[in-house]
C-alpha atoms as a PDB file:
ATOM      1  CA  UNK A   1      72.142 162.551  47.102  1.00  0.00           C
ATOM      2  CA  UNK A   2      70.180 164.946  48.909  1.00  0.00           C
ATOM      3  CA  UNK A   3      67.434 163.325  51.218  1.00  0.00           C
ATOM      4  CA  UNK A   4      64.052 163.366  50.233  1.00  0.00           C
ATOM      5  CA  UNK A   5      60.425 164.362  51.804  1.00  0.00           C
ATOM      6  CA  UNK A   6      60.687 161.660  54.537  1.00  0.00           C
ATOM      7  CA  UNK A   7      64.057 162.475  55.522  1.00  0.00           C
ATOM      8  CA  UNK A   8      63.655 165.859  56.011  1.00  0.00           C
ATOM      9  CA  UNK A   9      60.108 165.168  57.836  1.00  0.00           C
ATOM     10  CA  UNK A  10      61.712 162.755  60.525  1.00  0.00           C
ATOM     11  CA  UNK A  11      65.021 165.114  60.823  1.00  0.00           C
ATOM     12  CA  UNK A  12      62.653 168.099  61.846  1.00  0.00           C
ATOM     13  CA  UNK A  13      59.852 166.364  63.712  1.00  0.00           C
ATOM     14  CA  UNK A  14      61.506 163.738  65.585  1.00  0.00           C
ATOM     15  CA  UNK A  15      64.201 165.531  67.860  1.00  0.00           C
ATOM     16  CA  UNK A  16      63.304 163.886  71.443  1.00  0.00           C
ATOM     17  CA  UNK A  17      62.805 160.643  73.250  1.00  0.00           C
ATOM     18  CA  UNK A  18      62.635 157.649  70.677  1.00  0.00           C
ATOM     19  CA  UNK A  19      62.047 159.840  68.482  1.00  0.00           C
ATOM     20  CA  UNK A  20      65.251 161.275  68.657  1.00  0.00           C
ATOM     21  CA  UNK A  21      67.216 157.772  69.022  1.00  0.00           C
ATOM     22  CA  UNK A  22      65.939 156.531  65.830  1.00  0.00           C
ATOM     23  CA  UNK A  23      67.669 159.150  63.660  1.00  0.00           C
ATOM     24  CA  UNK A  24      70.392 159.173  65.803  1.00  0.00           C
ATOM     25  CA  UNK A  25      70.572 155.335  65.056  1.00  0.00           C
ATOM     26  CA  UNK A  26      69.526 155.819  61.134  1.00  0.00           C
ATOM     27  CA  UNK A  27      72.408 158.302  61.325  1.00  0.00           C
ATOM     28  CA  UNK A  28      75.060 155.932  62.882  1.00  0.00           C
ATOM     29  CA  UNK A  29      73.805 153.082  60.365  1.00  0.00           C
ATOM     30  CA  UNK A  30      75.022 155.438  57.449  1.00  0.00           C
ATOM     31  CA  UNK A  31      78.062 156.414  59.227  1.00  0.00           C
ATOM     32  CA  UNK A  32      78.897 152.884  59.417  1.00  0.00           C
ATOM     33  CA  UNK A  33      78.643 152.054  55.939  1.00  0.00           C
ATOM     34  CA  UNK A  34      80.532 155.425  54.642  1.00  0.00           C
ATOM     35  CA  UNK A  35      83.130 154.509  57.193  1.00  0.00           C
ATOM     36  CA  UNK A  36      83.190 150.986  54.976  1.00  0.00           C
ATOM     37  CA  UNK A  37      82.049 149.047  57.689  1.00  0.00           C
ATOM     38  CA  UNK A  38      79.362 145.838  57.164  1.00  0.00           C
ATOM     39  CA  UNK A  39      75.984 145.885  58.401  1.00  0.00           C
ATOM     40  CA  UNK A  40      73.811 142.698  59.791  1.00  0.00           C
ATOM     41  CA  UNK A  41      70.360 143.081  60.124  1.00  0.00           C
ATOM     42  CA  UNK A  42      68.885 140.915  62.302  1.00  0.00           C
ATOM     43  CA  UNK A  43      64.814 140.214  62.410  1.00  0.00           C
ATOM     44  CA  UNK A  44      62.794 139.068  64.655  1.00  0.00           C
ATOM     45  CA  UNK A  45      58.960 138.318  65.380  1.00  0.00           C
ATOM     46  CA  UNK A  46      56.571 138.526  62.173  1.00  0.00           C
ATOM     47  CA  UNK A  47      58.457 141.224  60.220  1.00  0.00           C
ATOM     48  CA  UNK A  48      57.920 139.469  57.077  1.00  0.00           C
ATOM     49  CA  UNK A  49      54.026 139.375  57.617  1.00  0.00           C
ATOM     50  CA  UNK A  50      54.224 142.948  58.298  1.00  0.00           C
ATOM     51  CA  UNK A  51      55.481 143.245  55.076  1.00  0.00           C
ATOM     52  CA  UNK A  52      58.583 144.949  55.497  1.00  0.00           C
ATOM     53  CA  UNK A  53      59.781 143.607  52.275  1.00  0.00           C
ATOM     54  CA  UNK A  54      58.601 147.105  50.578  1.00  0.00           C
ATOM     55  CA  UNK A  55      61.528 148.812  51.954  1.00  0.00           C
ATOM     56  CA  UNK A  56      63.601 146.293  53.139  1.00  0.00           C
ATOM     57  CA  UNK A  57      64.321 144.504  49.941  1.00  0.00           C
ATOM     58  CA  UNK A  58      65.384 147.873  48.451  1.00  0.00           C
ATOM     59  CA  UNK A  59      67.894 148.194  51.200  1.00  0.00           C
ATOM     60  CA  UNK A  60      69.320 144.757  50.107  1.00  0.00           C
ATOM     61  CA  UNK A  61      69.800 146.083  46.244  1.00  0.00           C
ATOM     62  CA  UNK A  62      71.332 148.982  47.307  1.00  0.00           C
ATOM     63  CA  UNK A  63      73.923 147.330  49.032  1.00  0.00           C
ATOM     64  CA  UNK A  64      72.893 148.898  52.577  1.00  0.00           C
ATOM     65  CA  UNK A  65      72.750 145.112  54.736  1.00  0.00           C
ATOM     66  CA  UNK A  66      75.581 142.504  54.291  1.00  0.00           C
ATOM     67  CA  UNK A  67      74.251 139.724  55.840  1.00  0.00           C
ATOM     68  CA  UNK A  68      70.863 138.769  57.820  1.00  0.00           C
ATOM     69  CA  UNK A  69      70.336 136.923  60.643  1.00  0.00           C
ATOM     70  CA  UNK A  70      66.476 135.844  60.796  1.00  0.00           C
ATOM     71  CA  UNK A  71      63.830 133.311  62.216  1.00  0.00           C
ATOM     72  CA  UNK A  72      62.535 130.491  60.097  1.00  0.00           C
ATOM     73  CA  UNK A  73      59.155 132.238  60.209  1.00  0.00           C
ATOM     74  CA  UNK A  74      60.729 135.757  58.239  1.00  0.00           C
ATOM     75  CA  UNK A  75      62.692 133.728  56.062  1.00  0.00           C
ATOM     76  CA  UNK A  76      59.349 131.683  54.884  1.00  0.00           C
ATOM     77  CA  UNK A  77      56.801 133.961  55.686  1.00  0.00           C
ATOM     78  CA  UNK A  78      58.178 136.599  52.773  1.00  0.00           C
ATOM     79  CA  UNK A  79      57.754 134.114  50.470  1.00  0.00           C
ATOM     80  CA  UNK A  80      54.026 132.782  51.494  1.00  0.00           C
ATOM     81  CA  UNK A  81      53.266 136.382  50.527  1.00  0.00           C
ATOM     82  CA  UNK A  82      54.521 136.214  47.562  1.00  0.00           C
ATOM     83  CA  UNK A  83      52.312 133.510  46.241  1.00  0.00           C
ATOM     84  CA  UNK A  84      49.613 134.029  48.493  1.00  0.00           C
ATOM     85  CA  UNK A  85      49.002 137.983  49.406  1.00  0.00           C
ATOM     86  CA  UNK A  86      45.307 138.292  48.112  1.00  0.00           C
ATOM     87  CA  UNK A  87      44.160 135.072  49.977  1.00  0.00           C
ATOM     88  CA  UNK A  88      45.301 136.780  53.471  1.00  0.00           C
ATOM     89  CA  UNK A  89      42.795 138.074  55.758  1.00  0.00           C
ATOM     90  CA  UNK A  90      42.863 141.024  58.180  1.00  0.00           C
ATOM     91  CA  UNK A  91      41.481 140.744  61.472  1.00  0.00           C
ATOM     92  CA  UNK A  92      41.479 144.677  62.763  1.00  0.00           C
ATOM     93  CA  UNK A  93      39.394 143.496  65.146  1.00  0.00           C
ATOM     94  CA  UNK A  94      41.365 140.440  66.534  1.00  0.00           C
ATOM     95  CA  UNK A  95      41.619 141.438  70.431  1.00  0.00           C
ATOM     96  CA  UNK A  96      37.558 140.868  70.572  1.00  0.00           C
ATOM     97  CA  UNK A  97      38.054 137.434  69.046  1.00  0.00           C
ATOM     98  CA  UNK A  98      36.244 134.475  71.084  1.00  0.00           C
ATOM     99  CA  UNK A  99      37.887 131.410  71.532  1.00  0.00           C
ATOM    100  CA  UNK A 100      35.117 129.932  69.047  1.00  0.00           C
ATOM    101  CA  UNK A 101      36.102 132.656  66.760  1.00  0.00           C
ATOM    102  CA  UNK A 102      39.504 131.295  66.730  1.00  0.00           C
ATOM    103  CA  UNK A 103      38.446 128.083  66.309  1.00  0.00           C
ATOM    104  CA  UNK A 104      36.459 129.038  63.154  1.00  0.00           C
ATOM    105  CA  UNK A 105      39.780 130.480  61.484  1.00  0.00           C
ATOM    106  CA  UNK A 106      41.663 127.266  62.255  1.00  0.00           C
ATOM    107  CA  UNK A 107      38.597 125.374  60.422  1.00  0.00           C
ATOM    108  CA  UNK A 108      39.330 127.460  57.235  1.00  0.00           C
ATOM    109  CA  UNK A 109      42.713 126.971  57.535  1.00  0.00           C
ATOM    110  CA  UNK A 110      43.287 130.726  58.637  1.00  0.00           C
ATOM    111  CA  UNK A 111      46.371 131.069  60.877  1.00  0.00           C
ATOM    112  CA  UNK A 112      46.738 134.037  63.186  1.00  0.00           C
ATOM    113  CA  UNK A 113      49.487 136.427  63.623  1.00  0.00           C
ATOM    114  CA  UNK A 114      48.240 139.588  65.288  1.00  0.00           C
ATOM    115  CA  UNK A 115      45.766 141.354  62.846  1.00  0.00           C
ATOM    116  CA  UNK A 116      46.696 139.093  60.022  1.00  0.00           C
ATOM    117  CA  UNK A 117      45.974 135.818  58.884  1.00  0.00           C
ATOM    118  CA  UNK A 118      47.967 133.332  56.964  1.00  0.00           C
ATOM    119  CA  UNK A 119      46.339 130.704  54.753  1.00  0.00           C
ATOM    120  CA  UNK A 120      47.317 127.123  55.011  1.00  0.00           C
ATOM    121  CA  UNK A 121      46.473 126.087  51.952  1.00  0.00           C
ATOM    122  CA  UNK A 122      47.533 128.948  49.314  1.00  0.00           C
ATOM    123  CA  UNK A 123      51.014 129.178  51.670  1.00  0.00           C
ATOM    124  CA  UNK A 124      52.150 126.784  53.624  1.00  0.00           C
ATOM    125  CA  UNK A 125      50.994 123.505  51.310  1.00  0.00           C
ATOM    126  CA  UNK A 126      51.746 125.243  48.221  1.00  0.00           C
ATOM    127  CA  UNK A 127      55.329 126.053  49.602  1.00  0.00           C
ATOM    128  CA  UNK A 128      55.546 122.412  51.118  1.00  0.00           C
ATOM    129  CA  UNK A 129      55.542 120.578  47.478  1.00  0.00           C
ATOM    130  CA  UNK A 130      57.820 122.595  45.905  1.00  0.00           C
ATOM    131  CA  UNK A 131      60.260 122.814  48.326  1.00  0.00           C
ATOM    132  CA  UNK A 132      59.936 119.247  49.130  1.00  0.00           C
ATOM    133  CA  UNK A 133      61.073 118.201  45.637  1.00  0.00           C
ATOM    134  CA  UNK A 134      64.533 120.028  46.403  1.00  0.00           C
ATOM    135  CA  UNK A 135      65.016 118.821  49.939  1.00  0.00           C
ATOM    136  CA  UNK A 136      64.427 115.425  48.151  1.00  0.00           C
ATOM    137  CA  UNK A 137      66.733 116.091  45.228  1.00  0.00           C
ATOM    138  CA  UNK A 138      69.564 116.838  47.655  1.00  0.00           C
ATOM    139  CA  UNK A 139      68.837 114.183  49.928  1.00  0.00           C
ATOM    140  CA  UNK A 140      68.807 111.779  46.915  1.00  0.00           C
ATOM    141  CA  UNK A 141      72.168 113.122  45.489  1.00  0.00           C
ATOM    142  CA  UNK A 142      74.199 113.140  49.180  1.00  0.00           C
ATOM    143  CA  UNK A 143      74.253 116.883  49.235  1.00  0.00           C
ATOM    144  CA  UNK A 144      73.179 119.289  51.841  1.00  0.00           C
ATOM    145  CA  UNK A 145      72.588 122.541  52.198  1.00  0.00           C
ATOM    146  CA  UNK A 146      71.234 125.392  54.649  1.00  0.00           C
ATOM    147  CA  UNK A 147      67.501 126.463  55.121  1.00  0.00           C
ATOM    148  CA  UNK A 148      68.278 129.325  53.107  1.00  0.00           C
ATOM    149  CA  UNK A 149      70.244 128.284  50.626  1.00  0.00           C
ATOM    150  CA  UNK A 150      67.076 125.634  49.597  1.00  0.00           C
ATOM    151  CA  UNK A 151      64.751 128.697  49.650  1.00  0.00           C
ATOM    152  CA  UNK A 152      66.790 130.151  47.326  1.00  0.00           C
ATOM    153  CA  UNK A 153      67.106 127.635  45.098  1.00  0.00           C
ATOM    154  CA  UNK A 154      63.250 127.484  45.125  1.00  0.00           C
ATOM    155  CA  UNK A 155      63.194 131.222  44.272  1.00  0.00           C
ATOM    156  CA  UNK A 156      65.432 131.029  41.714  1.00  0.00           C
ATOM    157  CA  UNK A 157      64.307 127.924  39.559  1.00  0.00           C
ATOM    158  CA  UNK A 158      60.755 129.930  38.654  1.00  0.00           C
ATOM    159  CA  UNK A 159      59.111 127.525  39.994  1.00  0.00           C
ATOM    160  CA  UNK A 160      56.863 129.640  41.813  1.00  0.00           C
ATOM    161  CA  UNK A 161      56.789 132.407  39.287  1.00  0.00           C
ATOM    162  CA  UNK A 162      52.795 131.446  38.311  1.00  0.00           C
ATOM    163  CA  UNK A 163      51.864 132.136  41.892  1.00  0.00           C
ATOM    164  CA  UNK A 164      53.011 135.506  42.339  1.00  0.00           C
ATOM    165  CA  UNK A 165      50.552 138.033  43.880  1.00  0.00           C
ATOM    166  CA  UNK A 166      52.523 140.769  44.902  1.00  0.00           C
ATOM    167  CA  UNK A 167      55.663 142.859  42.873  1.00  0.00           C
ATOM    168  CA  UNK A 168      58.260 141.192  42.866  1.00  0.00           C
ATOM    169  CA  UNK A 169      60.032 143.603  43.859  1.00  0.00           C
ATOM    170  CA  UNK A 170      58.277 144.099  47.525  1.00  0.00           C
ATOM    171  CA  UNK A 171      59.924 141.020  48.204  1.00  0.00           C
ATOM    172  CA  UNK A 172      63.350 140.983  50.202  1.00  0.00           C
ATOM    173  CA  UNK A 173      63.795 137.118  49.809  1.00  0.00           C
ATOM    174  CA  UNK A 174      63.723 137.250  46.471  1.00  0.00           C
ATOM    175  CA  UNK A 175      66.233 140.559  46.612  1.00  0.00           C
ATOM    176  CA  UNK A 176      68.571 138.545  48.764  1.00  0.00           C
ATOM    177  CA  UNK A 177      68.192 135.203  46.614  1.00  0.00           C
ATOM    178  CA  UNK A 178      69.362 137.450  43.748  1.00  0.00           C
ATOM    179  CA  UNK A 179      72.695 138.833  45.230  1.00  0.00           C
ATOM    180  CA  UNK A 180      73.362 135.344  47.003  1.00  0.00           C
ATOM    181  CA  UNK A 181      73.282 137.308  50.521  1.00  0.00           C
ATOM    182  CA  UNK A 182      74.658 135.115  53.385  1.00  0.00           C
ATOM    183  CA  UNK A 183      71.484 134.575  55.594  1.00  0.00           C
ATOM    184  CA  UNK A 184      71.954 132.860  59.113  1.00  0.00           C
ATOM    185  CA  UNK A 185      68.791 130.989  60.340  1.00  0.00           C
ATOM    186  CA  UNK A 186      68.901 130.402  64.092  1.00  0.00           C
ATOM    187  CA  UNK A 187      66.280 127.716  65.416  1.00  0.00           C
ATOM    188  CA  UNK A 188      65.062 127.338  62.132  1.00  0.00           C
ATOM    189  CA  UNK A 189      63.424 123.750  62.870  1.00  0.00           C
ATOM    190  CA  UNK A 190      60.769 125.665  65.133  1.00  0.00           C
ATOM    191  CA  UNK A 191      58.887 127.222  61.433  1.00  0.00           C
ATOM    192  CA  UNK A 192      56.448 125.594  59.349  1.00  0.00           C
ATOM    193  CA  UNK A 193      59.021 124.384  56.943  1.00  0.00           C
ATOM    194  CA  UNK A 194      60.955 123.167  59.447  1.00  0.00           C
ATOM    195  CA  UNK A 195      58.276 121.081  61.052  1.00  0.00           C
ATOM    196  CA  UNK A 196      57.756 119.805  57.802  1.00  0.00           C
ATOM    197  CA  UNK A 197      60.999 118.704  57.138  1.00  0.00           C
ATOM    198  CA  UNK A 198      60.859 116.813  60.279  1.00  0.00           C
ATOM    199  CA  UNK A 199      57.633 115.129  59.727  1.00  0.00           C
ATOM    200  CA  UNK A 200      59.630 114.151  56.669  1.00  0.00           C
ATOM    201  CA  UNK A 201      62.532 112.910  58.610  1.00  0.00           C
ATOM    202  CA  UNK A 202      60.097 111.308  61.041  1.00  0.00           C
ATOM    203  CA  UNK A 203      59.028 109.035  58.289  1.00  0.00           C
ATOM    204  CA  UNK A 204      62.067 107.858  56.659  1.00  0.00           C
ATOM    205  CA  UNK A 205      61.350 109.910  53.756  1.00  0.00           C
ATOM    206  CA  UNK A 206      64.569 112.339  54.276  1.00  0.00           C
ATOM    207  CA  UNK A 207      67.368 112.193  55.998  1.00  0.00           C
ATOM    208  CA  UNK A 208      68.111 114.852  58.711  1.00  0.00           C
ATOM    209  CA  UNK A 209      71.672 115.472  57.969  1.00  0.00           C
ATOM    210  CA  UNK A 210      70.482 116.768  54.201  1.00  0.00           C
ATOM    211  CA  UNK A 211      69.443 120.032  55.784  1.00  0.00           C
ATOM    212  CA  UNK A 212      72.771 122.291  57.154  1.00  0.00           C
ATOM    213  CA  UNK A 213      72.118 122.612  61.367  1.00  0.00           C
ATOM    214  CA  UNK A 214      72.473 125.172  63.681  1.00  0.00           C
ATOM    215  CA  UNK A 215      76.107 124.498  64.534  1.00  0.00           C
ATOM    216  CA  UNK A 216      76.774 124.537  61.447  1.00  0.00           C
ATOM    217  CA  UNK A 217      75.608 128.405  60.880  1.00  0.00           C
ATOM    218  CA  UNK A 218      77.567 129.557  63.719  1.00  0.00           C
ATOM    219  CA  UNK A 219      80.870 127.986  62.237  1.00  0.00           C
ATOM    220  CA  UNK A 220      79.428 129.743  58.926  1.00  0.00           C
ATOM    221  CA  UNK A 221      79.300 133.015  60.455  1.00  0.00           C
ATOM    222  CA  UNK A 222      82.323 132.783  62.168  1.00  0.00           C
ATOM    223  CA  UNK A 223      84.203 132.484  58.948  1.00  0.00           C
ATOM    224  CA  UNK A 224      81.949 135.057  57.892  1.00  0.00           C
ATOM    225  CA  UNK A 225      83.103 137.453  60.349  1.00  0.00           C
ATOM    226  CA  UNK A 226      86.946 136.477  60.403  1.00  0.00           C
ATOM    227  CA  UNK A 227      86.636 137.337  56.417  1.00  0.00           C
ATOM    228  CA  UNK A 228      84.700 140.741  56.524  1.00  0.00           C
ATOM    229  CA  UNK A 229      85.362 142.608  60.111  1.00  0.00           C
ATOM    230  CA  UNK A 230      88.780 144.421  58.969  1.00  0.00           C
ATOM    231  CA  UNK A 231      86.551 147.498  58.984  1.00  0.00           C
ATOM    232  CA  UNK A 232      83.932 146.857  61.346  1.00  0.00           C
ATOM    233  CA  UNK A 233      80.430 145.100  61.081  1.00  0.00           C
ATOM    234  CA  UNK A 234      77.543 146.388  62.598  1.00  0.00           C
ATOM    235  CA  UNK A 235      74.648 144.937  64.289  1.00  0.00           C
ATOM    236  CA  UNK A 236      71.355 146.554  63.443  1.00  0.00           C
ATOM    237  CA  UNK A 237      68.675 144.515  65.493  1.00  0.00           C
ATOM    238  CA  UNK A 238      64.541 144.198  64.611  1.00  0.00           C
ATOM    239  CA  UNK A 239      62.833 142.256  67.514  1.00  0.00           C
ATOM    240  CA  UNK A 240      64.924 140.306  70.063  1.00  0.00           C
ATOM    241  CA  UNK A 241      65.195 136.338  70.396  1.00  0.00           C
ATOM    242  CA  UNK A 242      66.984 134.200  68.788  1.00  0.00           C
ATOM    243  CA  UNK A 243      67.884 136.151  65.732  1.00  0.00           C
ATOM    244  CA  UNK A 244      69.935 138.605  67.362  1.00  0.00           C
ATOM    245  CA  UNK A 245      70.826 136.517  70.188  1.00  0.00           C
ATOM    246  CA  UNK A 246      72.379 133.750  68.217  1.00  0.00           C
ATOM    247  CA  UNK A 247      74.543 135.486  66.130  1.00  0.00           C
ATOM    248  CA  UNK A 248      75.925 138.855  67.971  1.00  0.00           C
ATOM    249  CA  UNK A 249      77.579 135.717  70.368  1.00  0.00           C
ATOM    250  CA  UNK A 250      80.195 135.301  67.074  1.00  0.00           C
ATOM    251  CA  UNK A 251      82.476 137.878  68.808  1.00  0.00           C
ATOM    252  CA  UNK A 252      82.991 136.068  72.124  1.00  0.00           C
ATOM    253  CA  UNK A 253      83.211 132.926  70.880  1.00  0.00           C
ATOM    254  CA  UNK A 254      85.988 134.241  68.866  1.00  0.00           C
ATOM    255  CA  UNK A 255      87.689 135.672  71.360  1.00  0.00           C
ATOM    256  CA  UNK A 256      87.083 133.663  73.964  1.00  0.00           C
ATOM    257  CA  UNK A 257      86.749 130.130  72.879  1.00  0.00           C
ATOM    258  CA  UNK A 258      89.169 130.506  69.781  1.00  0.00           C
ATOM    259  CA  UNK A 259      91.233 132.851  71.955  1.00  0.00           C
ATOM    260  CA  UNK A 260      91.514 134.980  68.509  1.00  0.00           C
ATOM    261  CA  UNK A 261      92.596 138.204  70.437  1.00  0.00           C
ATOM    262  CA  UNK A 262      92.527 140.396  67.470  1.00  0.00           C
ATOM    263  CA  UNK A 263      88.805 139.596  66.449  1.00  0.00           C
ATOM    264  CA  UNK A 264      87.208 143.136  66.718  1.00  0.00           C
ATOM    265  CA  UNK A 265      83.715 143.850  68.483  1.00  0.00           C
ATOM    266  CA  UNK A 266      80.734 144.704  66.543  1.00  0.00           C
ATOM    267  CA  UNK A 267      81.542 148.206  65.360  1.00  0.00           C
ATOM    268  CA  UNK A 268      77.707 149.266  65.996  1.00  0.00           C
ATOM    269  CA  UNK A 269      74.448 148.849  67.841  1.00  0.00           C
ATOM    270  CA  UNK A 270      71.089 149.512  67.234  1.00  0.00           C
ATOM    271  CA  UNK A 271      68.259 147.104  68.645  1.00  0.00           C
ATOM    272  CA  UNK A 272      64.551 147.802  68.074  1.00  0.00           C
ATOM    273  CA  UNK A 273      62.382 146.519  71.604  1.00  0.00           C
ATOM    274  CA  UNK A 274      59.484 147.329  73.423  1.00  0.00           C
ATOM    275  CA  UNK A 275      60.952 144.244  76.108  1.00  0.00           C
ATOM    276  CA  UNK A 276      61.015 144.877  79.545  1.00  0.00           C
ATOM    277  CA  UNK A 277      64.539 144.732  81.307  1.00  0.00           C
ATOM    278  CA  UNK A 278      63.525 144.669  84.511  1.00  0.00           C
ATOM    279  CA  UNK A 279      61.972 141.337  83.600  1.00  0.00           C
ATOM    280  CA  UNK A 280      65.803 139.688  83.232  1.00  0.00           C
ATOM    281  CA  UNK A 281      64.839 140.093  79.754  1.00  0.00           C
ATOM    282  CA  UNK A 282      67.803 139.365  77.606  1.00  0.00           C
ATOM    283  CA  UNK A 283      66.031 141.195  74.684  1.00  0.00           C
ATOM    284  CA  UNK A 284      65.210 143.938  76.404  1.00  0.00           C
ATOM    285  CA  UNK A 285      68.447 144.795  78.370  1.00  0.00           C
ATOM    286  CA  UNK A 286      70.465 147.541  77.602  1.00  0.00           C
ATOM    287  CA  UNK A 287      73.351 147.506  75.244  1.00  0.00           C
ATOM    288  CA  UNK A 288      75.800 148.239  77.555  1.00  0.00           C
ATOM    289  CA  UNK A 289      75.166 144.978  79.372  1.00  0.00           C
ATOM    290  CA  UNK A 290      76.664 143.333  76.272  1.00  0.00           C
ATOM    291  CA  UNK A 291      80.292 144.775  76.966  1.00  0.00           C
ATOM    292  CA  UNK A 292      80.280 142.614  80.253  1.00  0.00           C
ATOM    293  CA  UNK A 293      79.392 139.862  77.420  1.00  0.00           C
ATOM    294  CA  UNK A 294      82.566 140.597  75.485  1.00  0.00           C
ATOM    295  CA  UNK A 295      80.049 141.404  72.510  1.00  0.00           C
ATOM    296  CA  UNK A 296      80.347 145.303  72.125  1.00  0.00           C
ATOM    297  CA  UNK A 297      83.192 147.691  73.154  1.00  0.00           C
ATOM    298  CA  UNK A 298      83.165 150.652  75.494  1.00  0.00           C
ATOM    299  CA  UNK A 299      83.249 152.635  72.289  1.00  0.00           C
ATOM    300  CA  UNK A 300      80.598 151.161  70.358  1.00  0.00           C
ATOM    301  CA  UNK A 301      77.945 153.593  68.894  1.00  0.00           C
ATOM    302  CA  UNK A 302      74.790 152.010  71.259  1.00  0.00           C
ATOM    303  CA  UNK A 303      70.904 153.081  70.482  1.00  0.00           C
ATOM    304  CA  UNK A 304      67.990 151.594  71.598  1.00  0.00           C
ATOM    305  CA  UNK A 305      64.747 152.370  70.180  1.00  0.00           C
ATOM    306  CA  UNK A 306      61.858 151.574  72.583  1.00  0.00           C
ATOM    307  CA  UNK A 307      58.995 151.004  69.882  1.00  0.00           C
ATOM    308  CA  UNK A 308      57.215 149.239  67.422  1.00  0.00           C
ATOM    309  CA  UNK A 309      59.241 147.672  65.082  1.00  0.00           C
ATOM    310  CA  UNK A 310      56.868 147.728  62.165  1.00  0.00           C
ATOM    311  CA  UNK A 311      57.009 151.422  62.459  1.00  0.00           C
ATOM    312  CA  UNK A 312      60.420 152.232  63.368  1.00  0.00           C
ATOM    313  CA  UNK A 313      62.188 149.954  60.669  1.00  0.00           C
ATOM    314  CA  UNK A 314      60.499 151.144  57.523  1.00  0.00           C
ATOM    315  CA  UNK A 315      61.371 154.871  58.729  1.00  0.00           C
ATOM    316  CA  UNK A 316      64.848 153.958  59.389  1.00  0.00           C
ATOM    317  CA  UNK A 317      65.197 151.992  55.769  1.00  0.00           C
ATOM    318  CA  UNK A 318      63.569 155.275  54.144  1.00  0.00           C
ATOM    319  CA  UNK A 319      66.213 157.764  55.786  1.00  0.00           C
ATOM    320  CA  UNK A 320      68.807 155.203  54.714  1.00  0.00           C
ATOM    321  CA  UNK A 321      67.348 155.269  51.041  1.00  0.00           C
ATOM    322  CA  UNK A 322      67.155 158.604  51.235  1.00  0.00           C
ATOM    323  CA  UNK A 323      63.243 158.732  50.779  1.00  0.00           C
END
């Protein structure tokens, strides 16, 4: 297929700087999937606010990501928008916010991310009983499952299907619910749901061992990765933190701690940062400093794209959709 307006506007405008590295890294993303190669896409800080379902879930349907790494707050947060979009508030103005001002949000149960503000009640609470019933469900059968796999379940039942706000489509949770896409969820007790669940917990209303822990994703994804690396995977990178730091550490774990010799680096490398190295910054050091990590190899394709994520990724996802 022949690549489309957008495409052919960031292939003859953006030839230098970052600029230049993100279609050298959109490039090596393709390269990696015609090669037959895997792709993880990892994401970080408040991509789901940002809405980056309106490309991203297309990228899941067309079979361009394998498996997703993500924080509690991206794996949640698509879905609050989905039942909740036209009660969220824009604050274009939020840098010249007083502290009273904030205050005042919190009253009407507004909270913050950047420009953007979530609503408690429309969101989080109307997410909290639903989900609730199926943590309970399990808990009251003896089963347990993963963070994900409960949001799915949610997703899937139609339970939430009155509350929609936005096309379903736009939505990458749902997109991934659909196809059963493995999802790992790093740290996922520091979200909303997962405080929840551990008020829940606190109170001898659930039992903690009813939702799948941390561990228990990195054995996950190390089965994961023994099953689908023949031909490479490749590590695609929104954000820093614990989404991409938790699972790119598969590979030397593997090697090291298993002492599975034959376990093959990540095949590619793309991270999307504005972090400052110089700082010690794991986030924001450069790829090569992963090879002394045992994560990539000498001959890894490595880009770095020093810019906003929420513009960077959707470009990227268009190129790769040919848009």
């Amino acid at each position: 297929m022949s690549k489309g307006p957008i495409s052919q506007f960031i292939e003859k405008h953006y030839l230098h700087f970052n600029a230049a590295a993100l279609v050298d890294a959109a490039k090596g993303y393709e390269k990696q999937l015609a090669d037959g190669a895997k792709m993880m896409v990892t994401l970080a800080g408040a991509m789901s606010t940002a809405e980056l379902g309106k490309s991203f879930a297309e990228i899941i349907r067309k079979d361009k990501v394998q498996i997703i790494s993500c924080t509690g707050a991206n794996l949640e947060e698509d879905i609050m928008n989905l039942v909740a979009h036209s009660h969220y508030e824009r604050v274009p103005h939020y840098r010249d916010l007083t502290p009273q001002e904030e205050w005042d949000l919190l009253e009407r149960g507004l909270n913050r991310v950047t420009d953007t503000c979530i609503p408690e009640h429309e969101a989080f609470r109307r997410l909290q009983k639903h989900i609730h019933k199926i943590w309970k469900d399990a808990d009251d059968n003896g089963e347990r499952y993963f963070p994900h796999e409960f949001m799915y379940k949610m997703l899937l039942s139609g339970v939430l299907e009155e509350y929609y706000e936005i096309d379903l489509k736009d939505s990458w949770m749902y997109a991934a619910a659909e196809k059963n896409l493995p999802i790992i969820v790093p740290g996922w007790e520091d979200s909303t749901m997962g405080n929840i669940f551990a008020s829940y917990v606190i109170k001898g209303e659930l039992k903690a061992s009813t939702m799948k822990s941390g561990i228990e994703y990195m054995t996950y994804l190390a089965q994961w990765y023994t099953d689908n690396s023949k031909n490479g995977v490749g590590f695609f990178q929104i954000g820093g933190g614990i989404a991409g730091d938790f699972p790119i550490c598969v590979v030397p774990m593997l090697y090291q701690d298993m002492e599975m010799h034959d376990v093959p680096f990540w095949s590619y490398f793309c991270q999307i940062s504005d972090s400052t190295t110089s700082y010690g910054s794991y986030s924001g050091a450069v790829p090569n400093e992963k090879i002394t990590w045992g994560k990539l190899d000498i001959t890894t394709p490595k880009f770095i794209i020093e810019s906003d994520a929420t513009i960077v990724a959707p470009l990227i996802f268009a190129y790769l959709l040919d848009l």
